[in-house]
C-alpha atoms as a PDB file:
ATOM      1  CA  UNK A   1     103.731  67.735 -46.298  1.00  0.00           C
ATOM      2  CA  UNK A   2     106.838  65.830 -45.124  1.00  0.00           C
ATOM      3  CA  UNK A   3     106.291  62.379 -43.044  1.00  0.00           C
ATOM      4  CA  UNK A   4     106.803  63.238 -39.589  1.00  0.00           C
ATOM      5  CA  UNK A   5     107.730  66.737 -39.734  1.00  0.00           C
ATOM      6  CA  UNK A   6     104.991  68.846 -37.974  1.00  0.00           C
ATOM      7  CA  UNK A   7     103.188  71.446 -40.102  1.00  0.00           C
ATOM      8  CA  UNK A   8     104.460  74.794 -41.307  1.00  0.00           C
ATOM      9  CA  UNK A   9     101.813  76.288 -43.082  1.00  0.00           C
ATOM     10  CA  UNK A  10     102.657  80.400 -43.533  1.00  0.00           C
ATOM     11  CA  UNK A  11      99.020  81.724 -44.260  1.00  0.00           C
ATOM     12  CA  UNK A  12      96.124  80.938 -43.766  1.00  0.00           C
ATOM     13  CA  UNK A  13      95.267  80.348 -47.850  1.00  0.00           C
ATOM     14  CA  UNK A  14      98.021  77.903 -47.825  1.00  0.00           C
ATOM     15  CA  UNK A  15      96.152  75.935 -44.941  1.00  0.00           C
ATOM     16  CA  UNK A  16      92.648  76.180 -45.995  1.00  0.00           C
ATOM     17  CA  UNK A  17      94.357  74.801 -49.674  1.00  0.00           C
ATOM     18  CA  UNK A  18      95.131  71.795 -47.449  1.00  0.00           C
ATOM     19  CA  UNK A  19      91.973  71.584 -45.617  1.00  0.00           C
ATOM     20  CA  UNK A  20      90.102  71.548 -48.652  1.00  0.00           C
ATOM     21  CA  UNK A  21      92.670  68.851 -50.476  1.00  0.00           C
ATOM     22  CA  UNK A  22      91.481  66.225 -47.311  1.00  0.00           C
ATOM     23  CA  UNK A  23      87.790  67.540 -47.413  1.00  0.00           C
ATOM     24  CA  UNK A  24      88.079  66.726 -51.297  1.00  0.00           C
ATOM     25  CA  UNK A  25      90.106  63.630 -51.130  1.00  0.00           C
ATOM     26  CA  UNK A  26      91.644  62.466 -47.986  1.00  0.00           C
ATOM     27  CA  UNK A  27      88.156  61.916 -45.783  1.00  0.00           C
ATOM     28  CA  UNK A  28      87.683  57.801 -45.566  1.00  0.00           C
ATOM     29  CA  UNK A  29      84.395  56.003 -46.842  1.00  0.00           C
ATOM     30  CA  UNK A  30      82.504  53.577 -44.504  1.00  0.00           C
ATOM     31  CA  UNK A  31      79.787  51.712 -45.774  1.00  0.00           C
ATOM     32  CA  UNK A  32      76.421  51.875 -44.104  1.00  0.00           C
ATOM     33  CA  UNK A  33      73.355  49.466 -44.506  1.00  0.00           C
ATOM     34  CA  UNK A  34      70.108  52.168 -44.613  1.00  0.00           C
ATOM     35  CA  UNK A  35      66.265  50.461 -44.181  1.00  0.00           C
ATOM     36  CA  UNK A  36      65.490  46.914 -43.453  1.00  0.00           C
ATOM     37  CA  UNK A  37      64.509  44.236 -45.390  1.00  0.00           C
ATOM     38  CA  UNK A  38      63.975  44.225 -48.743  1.00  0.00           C
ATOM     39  CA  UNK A  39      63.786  48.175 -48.294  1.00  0.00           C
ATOM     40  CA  UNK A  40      67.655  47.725 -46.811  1.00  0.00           C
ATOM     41  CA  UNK A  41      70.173  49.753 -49.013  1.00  0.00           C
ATOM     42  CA  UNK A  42      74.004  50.048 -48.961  1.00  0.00           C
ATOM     43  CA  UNK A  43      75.100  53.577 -49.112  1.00  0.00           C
ATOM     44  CA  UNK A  44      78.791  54.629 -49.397  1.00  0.00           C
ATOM     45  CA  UNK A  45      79.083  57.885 -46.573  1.00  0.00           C
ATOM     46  CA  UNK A  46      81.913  60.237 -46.127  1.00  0.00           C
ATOM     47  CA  UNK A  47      83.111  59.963 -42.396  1.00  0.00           C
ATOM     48  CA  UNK A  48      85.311  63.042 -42.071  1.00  0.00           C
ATOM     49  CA  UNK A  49      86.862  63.222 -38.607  1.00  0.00           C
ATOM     50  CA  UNK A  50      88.973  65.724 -36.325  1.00  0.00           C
ATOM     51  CA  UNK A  51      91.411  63.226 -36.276  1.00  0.00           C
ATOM     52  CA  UNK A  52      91.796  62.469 -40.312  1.00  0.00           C
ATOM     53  CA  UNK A  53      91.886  66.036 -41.392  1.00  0.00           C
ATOM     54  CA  UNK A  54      94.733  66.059 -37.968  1.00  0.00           C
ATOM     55  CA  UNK A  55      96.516  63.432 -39.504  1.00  0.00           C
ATOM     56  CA  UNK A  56      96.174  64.419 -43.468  1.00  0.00           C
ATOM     57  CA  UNK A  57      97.570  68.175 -42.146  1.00  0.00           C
ATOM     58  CA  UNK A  58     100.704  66.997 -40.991  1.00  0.00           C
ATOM     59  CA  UNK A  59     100.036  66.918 -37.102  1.00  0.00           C
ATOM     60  CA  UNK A  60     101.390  64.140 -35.094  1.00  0.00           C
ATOM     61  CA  UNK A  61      98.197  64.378 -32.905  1.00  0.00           C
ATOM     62  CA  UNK A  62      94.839  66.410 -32.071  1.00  0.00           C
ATOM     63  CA  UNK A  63      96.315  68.370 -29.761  1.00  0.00           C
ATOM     64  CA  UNK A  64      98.717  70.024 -32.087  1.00  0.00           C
ATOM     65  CA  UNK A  65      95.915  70.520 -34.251  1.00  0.00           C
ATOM     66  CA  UNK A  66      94.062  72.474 -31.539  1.00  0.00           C
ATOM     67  CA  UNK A  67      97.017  74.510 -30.722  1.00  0.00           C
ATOM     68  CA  UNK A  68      97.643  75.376 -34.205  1.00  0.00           C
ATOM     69  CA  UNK A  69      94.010  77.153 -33.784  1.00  0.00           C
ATOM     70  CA  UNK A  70      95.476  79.178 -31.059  1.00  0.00           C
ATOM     71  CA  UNK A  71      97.847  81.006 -33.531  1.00  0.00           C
ATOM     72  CA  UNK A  72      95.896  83.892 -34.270  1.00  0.00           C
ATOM     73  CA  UNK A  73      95.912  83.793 -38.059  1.00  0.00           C
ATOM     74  CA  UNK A  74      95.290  80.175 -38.391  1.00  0.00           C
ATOM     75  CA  UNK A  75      91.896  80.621 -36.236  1.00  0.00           C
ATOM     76  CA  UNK A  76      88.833  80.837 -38.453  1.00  0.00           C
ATOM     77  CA  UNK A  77      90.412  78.576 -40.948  1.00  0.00           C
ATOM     78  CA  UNK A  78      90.359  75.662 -38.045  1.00  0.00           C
ATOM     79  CA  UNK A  79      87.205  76.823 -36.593  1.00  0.00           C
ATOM     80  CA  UNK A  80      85.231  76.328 -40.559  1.00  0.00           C
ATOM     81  CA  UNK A  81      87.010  73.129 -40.976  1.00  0.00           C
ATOM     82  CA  UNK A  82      85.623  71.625 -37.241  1.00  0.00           C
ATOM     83  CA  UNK A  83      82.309  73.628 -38.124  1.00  0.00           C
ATOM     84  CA  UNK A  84      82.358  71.341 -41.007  1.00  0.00           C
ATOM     85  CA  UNK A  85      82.977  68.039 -39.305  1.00  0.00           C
ATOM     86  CA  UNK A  86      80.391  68.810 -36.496  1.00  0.00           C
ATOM     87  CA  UNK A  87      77.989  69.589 -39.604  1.00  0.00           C
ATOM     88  CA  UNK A  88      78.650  66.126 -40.609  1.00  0.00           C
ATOM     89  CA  UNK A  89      77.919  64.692 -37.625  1.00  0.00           C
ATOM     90  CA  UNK A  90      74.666  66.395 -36.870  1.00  0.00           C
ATOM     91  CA  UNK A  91      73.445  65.318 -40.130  1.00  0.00           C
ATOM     92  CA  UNK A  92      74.008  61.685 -39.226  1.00  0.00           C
ATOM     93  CA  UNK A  93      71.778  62.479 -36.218  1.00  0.00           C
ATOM     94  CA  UNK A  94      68.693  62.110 -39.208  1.00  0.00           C
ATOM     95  CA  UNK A  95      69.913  58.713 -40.425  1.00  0.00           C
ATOM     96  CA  UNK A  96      69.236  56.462 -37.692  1.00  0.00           C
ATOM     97  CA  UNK A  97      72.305  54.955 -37.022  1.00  0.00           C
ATOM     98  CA  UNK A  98      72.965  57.877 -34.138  1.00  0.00           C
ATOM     99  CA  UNK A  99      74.780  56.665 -31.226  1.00  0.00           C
ATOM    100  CA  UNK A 100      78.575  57.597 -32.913  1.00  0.00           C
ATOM    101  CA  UNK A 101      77.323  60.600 -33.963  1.00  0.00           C
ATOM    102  CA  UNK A 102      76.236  61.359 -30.644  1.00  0.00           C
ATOM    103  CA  UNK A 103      79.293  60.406 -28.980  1.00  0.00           C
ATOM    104  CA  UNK A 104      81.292  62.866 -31.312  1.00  0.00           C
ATOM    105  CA  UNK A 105      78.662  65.721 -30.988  1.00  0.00           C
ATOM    106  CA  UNK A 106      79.578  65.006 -27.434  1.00  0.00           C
ATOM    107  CA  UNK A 107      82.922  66.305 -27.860  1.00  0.00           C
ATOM    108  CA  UNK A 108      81.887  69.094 -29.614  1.00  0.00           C
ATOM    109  CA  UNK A 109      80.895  70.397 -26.990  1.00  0.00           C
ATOM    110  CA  UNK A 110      77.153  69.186 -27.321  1.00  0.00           C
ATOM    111  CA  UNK A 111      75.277  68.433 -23.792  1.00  0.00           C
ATOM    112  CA  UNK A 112      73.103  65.545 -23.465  1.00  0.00           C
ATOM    113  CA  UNK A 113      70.707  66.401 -20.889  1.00  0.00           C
ATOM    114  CA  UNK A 114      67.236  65.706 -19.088  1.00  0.00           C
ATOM    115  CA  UNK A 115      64.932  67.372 -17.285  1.00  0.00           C
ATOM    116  CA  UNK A 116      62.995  65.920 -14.467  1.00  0.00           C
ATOM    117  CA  UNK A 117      60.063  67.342 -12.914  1.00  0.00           C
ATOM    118  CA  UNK A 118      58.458  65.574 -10.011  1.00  0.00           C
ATOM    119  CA  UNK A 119      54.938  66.996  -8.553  1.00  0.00           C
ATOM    120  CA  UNK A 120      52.762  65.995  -5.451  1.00  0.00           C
ATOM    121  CA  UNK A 121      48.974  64.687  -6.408  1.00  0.00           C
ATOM    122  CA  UNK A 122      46.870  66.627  -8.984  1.00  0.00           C
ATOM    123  CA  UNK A 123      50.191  68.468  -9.926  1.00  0.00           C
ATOM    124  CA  UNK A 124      50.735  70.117  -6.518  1.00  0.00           C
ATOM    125  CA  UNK A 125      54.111  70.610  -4.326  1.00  0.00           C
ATOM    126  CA  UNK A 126      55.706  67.208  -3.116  1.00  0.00           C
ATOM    127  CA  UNK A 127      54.543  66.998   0.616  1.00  0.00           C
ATOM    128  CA  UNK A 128      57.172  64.624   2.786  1.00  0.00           C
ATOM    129  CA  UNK A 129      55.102  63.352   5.908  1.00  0.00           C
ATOM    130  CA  UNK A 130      57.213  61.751   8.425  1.00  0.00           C
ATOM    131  CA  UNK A 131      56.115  59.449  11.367  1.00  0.00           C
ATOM    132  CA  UNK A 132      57.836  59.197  14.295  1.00  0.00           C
ATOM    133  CA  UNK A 133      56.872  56.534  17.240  1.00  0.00           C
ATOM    134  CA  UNK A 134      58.591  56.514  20.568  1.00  0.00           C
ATOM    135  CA  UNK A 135      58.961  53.631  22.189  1.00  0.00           C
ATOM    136  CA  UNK A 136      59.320  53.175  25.788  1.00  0.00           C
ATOM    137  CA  UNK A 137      62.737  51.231  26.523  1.00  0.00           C
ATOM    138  CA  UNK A 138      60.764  48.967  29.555  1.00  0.00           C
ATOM    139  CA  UNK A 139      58.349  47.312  26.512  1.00  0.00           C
ATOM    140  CA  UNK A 140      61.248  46.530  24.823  1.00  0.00           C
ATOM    141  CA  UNK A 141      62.650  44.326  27.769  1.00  0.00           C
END
């Protein structure tokens, strides 16, 4: 791929050859600290993002990358790759260190939601009782 020319990929193989080159080689390394304590580890993790395998492709932004997915052909290809990512993230989801991975399940499309139930005594219907006292204007004088 040419710096700052957008993408021209022609087929689909020649795309998914690129997707895998980034999934392979392009996605950046953070490192984590796993446990506490003396149990505490450092552990090297693979942080593939939208917006690396974006950037490794050739796109000048997400956007384009999401458009791209609009030409029919190039469809599943982009739809595996983001499958992929979002895999990624739910799996960090089991490590503890969540809140990111929520955040970019979030944009996946992922709802984070709560239900509320509220009951009267003994688990019955709410009852609303309301009091109402009239006042005569003289005693107020």
């Amino acid at each position: 791929m040419v710096a700052g020319r957008p993408p021209k990929y022609k087929t689909s193989k020649e795309l998914q050859t690129a997707i895998t080159d980034y999934f392979a080689n392009g996605v950046a390394k953070k490192l984590y600290i796993v446990g506490k304590g003396d149990n505490a580890k450092e552990m090297e993790i693979e942080v593939p993002t939208i917006t690396g395998l974006a950037w490794h492709l050739g796109f000048e932004s997400r956007q384009s990358f999401y458009d791209y997915e609009k030409q029919r052909k190039f469809t599943y290809t982009i739809k595996r790759a983001r499958l992929f990512i979002e895999k990624h993230y739910e799996e960090l989801l089991q490590t503890g260190n969540i809140a990111g991975a929520i955040f970019a399940l979030k944009n996946f499309g992922w709802k984070d939601t709560q239900l509320l139930e509220s009951s009267g005594p003994d688990g019955g219907p709410i009852e609303n009782k309301w009091t109402v006292e009239i006042v005569d204007a003289d005693d107020n004088a």
